[in-house]
Protein backbone atom coordinates (compact mmCIF):
# COMPACT_ATOMS: atom_id res chain seq x y z
CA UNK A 1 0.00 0.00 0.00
CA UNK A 2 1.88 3.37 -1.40
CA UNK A 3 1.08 6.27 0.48
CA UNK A 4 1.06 9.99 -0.98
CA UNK A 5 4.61 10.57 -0.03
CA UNK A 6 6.06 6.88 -1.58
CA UNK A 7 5.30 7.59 -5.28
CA UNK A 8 5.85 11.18 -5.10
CA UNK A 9 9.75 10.26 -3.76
CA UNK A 10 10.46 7.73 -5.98
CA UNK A 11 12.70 9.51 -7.77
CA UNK A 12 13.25 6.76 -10.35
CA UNK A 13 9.35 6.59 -11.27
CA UNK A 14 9.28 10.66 -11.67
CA UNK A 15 12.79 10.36 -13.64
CA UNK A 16 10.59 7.86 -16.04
CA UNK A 17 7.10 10.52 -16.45
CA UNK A 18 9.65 13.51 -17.39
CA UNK A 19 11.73 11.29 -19.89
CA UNK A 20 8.47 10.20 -21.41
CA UNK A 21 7.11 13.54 -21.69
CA UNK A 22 10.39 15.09 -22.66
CA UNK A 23 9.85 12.53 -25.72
CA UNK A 24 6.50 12.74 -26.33
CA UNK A 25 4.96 15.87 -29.16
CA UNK A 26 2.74 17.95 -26.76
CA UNK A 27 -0.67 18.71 -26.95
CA UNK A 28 -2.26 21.30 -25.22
CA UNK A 29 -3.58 18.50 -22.30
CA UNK A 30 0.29 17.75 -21.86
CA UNK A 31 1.56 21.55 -21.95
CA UNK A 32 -0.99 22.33 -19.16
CA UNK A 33 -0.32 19.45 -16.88
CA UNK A 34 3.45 20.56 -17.12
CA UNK A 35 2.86 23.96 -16.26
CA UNK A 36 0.96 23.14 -13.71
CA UNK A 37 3.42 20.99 -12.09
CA UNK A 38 6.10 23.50 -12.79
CA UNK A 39 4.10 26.12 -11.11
CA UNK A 40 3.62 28.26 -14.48
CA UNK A 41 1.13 30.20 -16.07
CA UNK A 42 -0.36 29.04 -19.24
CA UNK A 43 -1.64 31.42 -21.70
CA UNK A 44 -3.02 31.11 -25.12
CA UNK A 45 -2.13 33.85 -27.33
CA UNK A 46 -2.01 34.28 -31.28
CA UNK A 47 0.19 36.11 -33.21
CA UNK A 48 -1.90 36.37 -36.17
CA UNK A 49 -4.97 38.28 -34.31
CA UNK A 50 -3.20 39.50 -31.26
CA UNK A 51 -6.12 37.34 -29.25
CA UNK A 52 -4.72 37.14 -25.40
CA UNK A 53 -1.77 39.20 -26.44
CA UNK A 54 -3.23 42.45 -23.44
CA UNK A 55 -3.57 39.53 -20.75
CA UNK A 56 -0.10 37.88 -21.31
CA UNK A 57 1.94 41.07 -21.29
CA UNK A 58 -0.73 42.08 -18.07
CA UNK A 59 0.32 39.35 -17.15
CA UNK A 60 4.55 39.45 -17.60
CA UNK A 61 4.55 42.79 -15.84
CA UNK A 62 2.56 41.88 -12.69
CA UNK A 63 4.57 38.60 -11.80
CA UNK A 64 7.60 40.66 -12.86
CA UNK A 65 6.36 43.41 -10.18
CA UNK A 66 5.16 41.22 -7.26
CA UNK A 67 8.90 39.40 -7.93
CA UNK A 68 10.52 42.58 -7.44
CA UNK A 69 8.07 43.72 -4.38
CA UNK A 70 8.79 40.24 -2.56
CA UNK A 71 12.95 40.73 -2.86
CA UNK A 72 11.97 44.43 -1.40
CA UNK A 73 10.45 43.36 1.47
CA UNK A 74 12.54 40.15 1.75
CA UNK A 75 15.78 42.55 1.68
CA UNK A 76 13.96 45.45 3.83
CA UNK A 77 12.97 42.64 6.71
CA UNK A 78 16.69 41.50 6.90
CA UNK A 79 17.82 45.31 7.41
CA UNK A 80 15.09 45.15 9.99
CA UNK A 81 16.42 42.20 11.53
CA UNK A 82 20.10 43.72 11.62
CA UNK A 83 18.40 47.27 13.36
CA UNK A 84 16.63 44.88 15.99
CA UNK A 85 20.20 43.67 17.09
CA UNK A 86 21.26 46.91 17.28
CA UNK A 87 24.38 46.32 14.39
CA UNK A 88 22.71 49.16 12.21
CA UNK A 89 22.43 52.17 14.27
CA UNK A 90 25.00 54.87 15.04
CA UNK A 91 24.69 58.01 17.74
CA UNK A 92 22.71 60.07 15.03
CA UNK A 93 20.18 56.88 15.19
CA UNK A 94 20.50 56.58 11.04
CA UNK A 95 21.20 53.81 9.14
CA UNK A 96 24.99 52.02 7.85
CA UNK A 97 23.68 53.00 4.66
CA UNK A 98 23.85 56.74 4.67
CA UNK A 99 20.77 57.26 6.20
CA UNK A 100 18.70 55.86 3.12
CA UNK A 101 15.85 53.71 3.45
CA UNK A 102 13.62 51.40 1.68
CA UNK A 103 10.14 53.38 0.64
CA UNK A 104 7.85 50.43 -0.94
CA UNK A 105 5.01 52.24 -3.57
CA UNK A 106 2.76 49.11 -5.34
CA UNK A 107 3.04 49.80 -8.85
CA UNK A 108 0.15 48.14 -11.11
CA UNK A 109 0.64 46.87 -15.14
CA UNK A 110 -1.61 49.71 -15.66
CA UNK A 111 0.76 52.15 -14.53
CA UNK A 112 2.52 51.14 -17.66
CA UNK A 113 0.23 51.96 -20.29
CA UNK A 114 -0.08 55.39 -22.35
């Protein structure tokens, strides 16, 4: 009796599904089970009408923001944790860095358009 965790270490049986489908011609079935187990977004577009062209790039730019928002706060939370030890402070109570700091604005794919 395999439990959930058996067939999803067997690394030998996984090494066998991504050979076959590394061999296999894709169909659209196959290209959204492997985005979906690659954590991806799939989306149709067409380059000879443009159809889900506005939703892809919409797409693009907001993962590409949230990416760039998570390493902001991921960077500004280890400064944080260096001020809570007291490392990152001098008399004049700034920061190592000059006295800059992190300001955070959310920025939306619509931002980008004319």
């Amino acid at each position: 009796n395999m439990t959930d965790s058996d067939w999803t270490n067997d690394y030998s049986y996984l090494n066998s599904v991504m050979t076959a489908e590394d061999g296999s011609l894709p169909d659209k079935d196959m290209v959204l089970l492997w985005c979906r187990r690659n954590g991806l977004h799939h989306v149709e577009v067409s380059a000879l009408d443009g159809t889900g062209l506005d939703h892809a790039m919409e797409l693009l730019v907001t993962q590409t923001m949230d990416s760039i928002v998570a390493q902001q706060q991921q960077t500004q939370q280890q400064q944080q944790q260096q001020f809570s030890h007291g490392k990152s402070t001098n008399r004049n109570n700034q920061c190592q860095n000059g006295g800059f700091q992190l300001h955070q604005k959310k920025i939306s794919p619509l931002d980008f358009h004319e």
